[in-house]
Each structure stands twice: as structure tokens, then as C-alpha cells.
PDB file of N, CA and C in Angstrom:
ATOM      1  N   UNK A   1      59.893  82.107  78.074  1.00  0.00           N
ATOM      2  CA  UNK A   1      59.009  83.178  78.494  1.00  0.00           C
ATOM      3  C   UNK A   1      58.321  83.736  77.249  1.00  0.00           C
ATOM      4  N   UNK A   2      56.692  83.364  77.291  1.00  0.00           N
ATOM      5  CA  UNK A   2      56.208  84.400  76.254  1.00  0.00           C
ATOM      6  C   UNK A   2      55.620  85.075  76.210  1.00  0.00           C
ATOM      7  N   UNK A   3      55.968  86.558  76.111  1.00  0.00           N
ATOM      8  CA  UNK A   3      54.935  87.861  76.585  1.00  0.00           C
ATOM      9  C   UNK A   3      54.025  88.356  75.494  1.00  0.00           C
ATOM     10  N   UNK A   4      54.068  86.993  74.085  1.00  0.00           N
ATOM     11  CA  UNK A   4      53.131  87.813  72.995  1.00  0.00           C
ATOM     12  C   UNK A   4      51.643  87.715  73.444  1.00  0.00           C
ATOM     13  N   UNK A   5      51.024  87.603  74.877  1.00  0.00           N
ATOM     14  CA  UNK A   5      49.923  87.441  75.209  1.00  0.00           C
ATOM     15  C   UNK A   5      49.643  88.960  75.635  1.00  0.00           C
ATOM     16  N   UNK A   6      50.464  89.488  76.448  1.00  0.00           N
ATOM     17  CA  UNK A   6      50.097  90.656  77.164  1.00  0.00           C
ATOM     18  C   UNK A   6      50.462  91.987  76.083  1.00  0.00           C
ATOM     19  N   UNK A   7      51.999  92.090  75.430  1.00  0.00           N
ATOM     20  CA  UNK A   7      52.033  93.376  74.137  1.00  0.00           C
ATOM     21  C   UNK A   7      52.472  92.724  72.977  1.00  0.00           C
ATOM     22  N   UNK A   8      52.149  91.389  72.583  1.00  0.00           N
ATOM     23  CA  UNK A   8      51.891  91.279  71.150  1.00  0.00           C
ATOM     24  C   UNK A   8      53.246  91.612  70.618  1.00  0.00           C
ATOM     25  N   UNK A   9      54.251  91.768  71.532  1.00  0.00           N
ATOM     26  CA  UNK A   9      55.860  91.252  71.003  1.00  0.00           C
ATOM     27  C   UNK A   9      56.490  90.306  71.607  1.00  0.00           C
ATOM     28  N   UNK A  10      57.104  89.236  71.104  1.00  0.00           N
ATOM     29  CA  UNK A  10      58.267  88.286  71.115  1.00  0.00           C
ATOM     30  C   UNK A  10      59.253  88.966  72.180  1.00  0.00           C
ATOM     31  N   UNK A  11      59.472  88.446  73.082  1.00  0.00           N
ATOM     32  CA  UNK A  11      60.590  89.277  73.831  1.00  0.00           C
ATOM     33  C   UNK A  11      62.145  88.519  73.449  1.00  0.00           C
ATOM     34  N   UNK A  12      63.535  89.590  73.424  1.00  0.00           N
ATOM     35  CA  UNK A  12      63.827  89.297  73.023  1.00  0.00           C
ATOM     36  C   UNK A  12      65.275  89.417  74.140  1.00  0.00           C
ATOM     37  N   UNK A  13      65.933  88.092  74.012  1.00  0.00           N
ATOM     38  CA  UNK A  13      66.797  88.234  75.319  1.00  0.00           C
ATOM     39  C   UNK A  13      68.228  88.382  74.648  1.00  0.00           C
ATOM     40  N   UNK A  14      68.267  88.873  73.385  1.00  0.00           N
ATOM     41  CA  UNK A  14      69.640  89.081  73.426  1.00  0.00           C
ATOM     42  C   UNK A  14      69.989  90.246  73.515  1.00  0.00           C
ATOM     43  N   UNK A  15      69.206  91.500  73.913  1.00  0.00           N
ATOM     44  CA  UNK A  15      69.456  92.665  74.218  1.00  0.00           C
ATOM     45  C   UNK A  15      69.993  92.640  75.951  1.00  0.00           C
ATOM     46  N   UNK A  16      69.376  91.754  76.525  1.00  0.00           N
ATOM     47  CA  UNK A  16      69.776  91.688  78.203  1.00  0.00           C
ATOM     48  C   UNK A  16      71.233  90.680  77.923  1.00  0.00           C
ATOM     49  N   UNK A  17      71.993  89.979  77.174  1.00  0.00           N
ATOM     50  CA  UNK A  17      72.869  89.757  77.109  1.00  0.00           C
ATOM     51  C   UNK A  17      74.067  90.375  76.306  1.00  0.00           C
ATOM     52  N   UNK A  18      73.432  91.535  75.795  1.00  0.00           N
ATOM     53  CA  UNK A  18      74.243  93.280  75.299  1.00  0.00           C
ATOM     54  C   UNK A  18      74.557  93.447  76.639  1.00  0.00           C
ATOM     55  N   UNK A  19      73.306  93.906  77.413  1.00  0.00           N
ATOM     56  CA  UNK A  19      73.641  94.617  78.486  1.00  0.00           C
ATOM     57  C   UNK A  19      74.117  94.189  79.584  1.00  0.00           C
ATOM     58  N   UNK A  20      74.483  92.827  79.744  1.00  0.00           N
ATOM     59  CA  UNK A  20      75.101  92.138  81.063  1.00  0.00           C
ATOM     60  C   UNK A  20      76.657  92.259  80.650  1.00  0.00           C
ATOM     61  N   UNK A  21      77.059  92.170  79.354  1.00  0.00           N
ATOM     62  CA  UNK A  21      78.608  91.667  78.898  1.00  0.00           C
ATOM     63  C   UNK A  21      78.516  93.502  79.012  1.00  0.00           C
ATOM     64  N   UNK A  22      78.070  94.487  78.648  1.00  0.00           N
ATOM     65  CA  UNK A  22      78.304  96.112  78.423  1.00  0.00           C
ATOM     66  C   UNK A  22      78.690  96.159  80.116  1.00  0.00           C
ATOM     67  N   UNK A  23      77.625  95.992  80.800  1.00  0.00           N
ATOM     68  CA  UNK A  23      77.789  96.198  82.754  1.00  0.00           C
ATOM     69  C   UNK A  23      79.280  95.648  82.785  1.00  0.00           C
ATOM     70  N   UNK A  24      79.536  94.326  82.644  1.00  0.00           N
ATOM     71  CA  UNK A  24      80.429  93.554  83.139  1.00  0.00           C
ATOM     72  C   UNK A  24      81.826  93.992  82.543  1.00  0.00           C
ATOM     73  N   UNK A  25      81.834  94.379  81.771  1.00  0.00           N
ATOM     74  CA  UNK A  25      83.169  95.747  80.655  1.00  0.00           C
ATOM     75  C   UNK A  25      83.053  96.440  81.350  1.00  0.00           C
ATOM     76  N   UNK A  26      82.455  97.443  81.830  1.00  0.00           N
ATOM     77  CA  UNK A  26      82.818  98.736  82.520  1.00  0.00           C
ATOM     78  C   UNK A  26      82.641  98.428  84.141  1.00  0.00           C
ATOM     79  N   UNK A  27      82.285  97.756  84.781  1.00  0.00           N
ATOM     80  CA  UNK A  27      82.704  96.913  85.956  1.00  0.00           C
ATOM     81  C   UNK A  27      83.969  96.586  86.104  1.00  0.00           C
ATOM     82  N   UNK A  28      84.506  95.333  85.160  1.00  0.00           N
ATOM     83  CA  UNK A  28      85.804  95.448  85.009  1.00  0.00           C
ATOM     84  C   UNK A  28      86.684  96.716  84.838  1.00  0.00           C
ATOM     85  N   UNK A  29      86.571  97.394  83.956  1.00  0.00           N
ATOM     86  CA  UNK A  29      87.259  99.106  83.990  1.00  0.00           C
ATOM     87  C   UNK A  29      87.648  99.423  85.061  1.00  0.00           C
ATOM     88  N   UNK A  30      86.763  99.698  85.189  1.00  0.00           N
ATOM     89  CA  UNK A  30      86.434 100.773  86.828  1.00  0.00           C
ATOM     90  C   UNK A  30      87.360  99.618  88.029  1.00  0.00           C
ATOM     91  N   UNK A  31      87.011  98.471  88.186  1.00  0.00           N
ATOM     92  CA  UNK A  31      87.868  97.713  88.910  1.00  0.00           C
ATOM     93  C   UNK A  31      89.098  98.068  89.174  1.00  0.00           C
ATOM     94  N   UNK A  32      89.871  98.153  87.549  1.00  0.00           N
ATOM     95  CA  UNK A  32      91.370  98.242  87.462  1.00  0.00           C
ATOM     96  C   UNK A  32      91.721  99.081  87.031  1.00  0.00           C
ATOM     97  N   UNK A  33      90.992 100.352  87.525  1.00  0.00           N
ATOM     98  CA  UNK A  33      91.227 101.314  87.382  1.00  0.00           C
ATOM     99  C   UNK A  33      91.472 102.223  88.451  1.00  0.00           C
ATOM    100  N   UNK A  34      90.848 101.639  89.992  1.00  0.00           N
ATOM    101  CA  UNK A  34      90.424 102.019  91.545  1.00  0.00           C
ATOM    102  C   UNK A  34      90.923 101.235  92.030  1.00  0.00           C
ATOM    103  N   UNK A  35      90.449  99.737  92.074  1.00  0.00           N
ATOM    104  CA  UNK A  35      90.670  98.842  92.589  1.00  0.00           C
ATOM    105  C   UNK A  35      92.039  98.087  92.912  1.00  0.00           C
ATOM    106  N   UNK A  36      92.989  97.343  91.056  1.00  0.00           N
ATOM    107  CA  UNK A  36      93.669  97.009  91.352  1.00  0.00           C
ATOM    108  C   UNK A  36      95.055  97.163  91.568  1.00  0.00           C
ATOM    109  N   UNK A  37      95.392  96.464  92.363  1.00  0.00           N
ATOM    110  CA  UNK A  37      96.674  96.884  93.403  1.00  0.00           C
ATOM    111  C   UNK A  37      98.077  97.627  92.462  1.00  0.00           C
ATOM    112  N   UNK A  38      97.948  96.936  91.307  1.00  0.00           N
ATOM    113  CA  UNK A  38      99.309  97.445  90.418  1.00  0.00           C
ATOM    114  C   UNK A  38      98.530  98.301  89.598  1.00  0.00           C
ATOM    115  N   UNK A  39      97.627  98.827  88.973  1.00  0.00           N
ATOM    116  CA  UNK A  39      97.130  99.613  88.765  1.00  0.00           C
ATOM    117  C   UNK A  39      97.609 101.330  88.701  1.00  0.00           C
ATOM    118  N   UNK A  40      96.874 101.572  88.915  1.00  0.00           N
ATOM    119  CA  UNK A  40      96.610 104.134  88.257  1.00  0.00           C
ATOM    120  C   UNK A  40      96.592 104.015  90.196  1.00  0.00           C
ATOM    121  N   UNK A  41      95.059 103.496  90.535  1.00  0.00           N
ATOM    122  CA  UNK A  41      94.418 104.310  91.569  1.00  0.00           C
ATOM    123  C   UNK A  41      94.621 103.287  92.893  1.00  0.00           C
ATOM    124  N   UNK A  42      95.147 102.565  92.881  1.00  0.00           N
ATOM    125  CA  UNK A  42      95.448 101.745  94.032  1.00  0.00           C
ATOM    126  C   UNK A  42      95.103 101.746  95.166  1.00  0.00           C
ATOM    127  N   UNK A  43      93.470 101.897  95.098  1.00  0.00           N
ATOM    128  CA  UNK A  43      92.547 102.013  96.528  1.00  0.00           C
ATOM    129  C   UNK A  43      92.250 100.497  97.042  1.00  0.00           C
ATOM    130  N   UNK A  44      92.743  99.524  97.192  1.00  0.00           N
ATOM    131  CA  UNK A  44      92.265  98.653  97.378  1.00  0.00           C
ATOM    132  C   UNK A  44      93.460  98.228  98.666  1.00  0.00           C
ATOM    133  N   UNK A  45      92.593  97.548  99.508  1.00  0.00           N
ATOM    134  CA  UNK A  45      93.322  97.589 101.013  1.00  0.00           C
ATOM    135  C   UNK A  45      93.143  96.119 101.620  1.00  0.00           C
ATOM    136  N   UNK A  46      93.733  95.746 102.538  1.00  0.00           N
ATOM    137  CA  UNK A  46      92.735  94.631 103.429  1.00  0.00           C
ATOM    138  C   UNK A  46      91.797  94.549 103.823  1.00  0.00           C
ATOM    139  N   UNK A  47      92.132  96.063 104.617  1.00  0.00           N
ATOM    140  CA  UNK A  47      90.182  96.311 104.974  1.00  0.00           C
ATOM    141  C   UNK A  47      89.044  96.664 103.928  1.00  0.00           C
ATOM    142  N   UNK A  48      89.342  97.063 103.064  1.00  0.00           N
ATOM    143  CA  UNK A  48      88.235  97.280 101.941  1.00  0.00           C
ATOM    144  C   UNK A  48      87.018  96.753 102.432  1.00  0.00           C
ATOM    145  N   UNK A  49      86.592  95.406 102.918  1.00  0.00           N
ATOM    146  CA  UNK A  49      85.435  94.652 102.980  1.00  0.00           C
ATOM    147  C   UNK A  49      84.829  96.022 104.510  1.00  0.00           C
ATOM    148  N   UNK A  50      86.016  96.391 105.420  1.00  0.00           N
ATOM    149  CA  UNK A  50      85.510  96.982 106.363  1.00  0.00           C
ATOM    150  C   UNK A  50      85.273  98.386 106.043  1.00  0.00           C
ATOM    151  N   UNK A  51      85.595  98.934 105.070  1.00  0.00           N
ATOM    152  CA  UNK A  51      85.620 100.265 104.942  1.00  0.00           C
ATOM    153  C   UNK A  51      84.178 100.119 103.911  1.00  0.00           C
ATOM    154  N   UNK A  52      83.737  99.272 103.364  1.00  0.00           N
ATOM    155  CA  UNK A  52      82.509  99.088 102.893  1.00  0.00           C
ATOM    156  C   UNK A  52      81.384  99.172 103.894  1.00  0.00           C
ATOM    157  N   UNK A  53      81.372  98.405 105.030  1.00  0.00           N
ATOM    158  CA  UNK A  53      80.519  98.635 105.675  1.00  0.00           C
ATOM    159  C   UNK A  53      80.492  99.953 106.937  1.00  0.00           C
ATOM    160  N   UNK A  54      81.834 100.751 107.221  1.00  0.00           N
ATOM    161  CA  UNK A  54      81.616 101.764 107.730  1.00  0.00           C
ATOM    162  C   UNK A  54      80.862 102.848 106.565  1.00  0.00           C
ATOM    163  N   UNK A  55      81.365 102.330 105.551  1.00  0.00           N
ATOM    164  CA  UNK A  55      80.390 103.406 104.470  1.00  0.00           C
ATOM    165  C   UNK A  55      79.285 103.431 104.443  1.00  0.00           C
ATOM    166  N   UNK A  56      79.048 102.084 104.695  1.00  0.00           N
ATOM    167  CA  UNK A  56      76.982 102.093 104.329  1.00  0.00           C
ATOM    168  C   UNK A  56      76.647 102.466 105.643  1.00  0.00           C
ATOM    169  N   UNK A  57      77.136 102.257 107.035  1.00  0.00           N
ATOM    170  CA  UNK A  57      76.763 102.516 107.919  1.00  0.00           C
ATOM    171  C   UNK A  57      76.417 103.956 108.366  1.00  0.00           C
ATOM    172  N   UNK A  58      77.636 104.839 108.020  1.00  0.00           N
ATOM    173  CA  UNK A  58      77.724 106.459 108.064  1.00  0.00           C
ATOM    174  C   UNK A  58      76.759 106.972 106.708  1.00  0.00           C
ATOM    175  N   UNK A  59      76.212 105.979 105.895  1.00  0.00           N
ATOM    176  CA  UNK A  59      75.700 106.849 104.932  1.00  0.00           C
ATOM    177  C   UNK A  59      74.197 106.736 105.753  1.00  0.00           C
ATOM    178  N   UNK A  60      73.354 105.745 106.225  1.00  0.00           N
ATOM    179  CA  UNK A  60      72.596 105.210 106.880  1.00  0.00           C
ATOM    180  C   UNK A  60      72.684 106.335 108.077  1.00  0.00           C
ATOM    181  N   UNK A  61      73.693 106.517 109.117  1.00  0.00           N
ATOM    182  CA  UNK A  61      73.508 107.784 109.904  1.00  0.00           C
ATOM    183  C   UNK A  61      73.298 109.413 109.406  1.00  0.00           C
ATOM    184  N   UNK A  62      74.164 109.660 107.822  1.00  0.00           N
ATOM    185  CA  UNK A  62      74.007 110.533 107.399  1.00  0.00           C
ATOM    186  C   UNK A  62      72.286 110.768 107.325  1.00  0.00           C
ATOM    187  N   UNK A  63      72.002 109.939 106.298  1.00  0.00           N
ATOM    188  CA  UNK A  63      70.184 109.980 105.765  1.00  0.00           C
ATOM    189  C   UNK A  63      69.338 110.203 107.376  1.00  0.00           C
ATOM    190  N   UNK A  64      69.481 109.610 108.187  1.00  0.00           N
ATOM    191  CA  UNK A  64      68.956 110.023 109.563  1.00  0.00           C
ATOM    192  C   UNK A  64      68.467 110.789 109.895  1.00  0.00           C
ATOM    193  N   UNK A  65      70.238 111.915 109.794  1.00  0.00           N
ATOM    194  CA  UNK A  65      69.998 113.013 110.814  1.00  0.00           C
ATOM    195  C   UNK A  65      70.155 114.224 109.219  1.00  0.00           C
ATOM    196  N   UNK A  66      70.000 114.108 108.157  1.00  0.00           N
ATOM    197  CA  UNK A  66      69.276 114.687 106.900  1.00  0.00           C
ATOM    198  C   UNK A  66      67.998 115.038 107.038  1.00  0.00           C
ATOM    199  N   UNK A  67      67.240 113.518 107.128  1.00  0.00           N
ATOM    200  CA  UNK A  67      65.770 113.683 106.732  1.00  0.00           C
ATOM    201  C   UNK A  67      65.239 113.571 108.044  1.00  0.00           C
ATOM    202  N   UNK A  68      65.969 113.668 108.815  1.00  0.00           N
ATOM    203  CA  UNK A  68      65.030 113.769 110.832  1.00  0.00           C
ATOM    204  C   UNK A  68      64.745 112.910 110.846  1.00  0.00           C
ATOM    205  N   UNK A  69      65.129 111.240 110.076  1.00  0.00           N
ATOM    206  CA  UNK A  69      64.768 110.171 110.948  1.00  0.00           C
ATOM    207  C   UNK A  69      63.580 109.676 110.029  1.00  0.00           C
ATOM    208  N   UNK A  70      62.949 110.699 109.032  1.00  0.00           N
ATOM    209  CA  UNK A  70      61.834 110.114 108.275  1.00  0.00           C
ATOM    210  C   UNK A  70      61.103 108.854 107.909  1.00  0.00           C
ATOM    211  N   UNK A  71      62.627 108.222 107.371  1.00  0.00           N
ATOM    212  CA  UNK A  71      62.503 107.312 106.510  1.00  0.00           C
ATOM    213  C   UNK A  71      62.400 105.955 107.607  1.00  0.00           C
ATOM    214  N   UNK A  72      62.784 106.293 108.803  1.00  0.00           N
ATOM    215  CA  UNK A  72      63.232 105.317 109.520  1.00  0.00           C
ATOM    216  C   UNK A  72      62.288 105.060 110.955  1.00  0.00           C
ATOM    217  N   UNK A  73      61.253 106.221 110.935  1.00  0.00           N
ATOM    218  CA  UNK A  73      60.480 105.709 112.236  1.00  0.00           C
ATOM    219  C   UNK A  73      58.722 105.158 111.837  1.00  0.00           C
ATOM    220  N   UNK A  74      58.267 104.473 112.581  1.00  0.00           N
ATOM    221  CA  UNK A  74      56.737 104.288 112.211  1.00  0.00           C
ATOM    222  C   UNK A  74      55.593 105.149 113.059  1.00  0.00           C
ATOM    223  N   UNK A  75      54.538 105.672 112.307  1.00  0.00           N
ATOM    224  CA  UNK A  75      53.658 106.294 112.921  1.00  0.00           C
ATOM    225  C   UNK A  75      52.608 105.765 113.377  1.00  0.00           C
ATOM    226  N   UNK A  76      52.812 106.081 114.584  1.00  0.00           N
ATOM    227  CA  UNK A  76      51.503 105.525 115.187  1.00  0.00           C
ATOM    228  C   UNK A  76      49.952 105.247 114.969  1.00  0.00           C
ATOM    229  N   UNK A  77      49.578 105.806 114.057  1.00  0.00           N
ATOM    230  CA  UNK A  77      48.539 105.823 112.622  1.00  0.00           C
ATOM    231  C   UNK A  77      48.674 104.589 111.672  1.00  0.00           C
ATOM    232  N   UNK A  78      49.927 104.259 111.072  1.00  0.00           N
ATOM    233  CA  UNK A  78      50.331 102.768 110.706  1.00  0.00           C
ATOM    234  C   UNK A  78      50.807 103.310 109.510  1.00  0.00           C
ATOM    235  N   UNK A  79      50.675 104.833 109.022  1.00  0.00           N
ATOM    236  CA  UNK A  79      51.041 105.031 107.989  1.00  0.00           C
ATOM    237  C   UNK A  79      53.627 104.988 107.900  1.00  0.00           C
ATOM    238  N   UNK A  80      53.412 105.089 106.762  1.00  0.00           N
ATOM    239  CA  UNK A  80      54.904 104.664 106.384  1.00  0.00           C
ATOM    240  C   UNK A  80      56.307 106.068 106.653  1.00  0.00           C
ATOM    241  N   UNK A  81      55.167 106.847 107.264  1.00  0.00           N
ATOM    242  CA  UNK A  81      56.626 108.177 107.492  1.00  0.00           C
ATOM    243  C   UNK A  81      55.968 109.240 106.250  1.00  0.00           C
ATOM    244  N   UNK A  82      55.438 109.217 105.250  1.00  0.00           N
ATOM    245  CA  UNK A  82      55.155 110.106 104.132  1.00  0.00           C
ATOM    246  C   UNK A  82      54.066 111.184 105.132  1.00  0.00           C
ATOM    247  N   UNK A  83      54.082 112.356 104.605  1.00  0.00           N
ATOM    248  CA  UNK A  83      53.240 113.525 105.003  1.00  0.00           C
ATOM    249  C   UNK A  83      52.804 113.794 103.394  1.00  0.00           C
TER     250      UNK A  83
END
């Protein structure tokens, strides 16, 4: 990839491989720190995979009945819900 056409710098990809191994360290952390079973915080269950999706689901009903549905109906105009 060379972006010295558009700002005349060299891009440089070993800063995105700082920041994938930095994510992937504190990913791990946090894992075995909540997650695993012998672990501090020993939240991790069978259902986990199901308690993930009642989460997104109730967060999805939360935002709903928050924003009256805003985000989620189309106007008959064609516009996207914004006033």
C-alpha cells in the first residue's frame, strides 16, 4: 500500500502491529480476569453465548423505548429518522 501519492508520507504498518499485540494484551487481561473459570471473577457460564444475546437483545429494546423508536422506524418522506 502506497499512500505517498495522496499525504506525501510512507505509511507505516508497524504502529498497527503495536496496536493489535497492545488490544490483544489487554483482551487477554480482562479475559482472565472476568472470564476465566479458575480465575478472581468467575463470570463465565455455559450459557454465556446465551446471555450475550439476551444482552444485545434488551439493549436493542432498551434504545427503543429511550429514543421512541427513532433510530428504528422509516419516514414516509424517505428521510432516515433525523429531525
Amino acid at each position: 500500500m502506497d499512500t505517498t501519492a495522496e499525504t506525501g508520507q510512507k505509511f507505516n504498518y508497524l504502529f498497527g502491529l503495536i496496536n493489535l499485540v497492545a488490544v490483544f494484551c489487554i483482551v487477554w487481561l480482562l479475559w482472565y480476569i472476568f472470564m476465566n473459570p479458575n480465575a478472581v471473577m468467575k463470570l463465565y457460564t455455559p450459557m454465556y453465548g446465551f446471555s450475550l444475546v439476551v444482552g444485545f437483545l434488551a439493549a436493542i429494546v432498551f434504545l427503543n423505548n429511550v429514543a421512541d423508536g427513532i433510530h428504528f422506524r422509516k419516514h414516509w418522506d424517505g428521510s432516515n429518522g433525523e429531525y
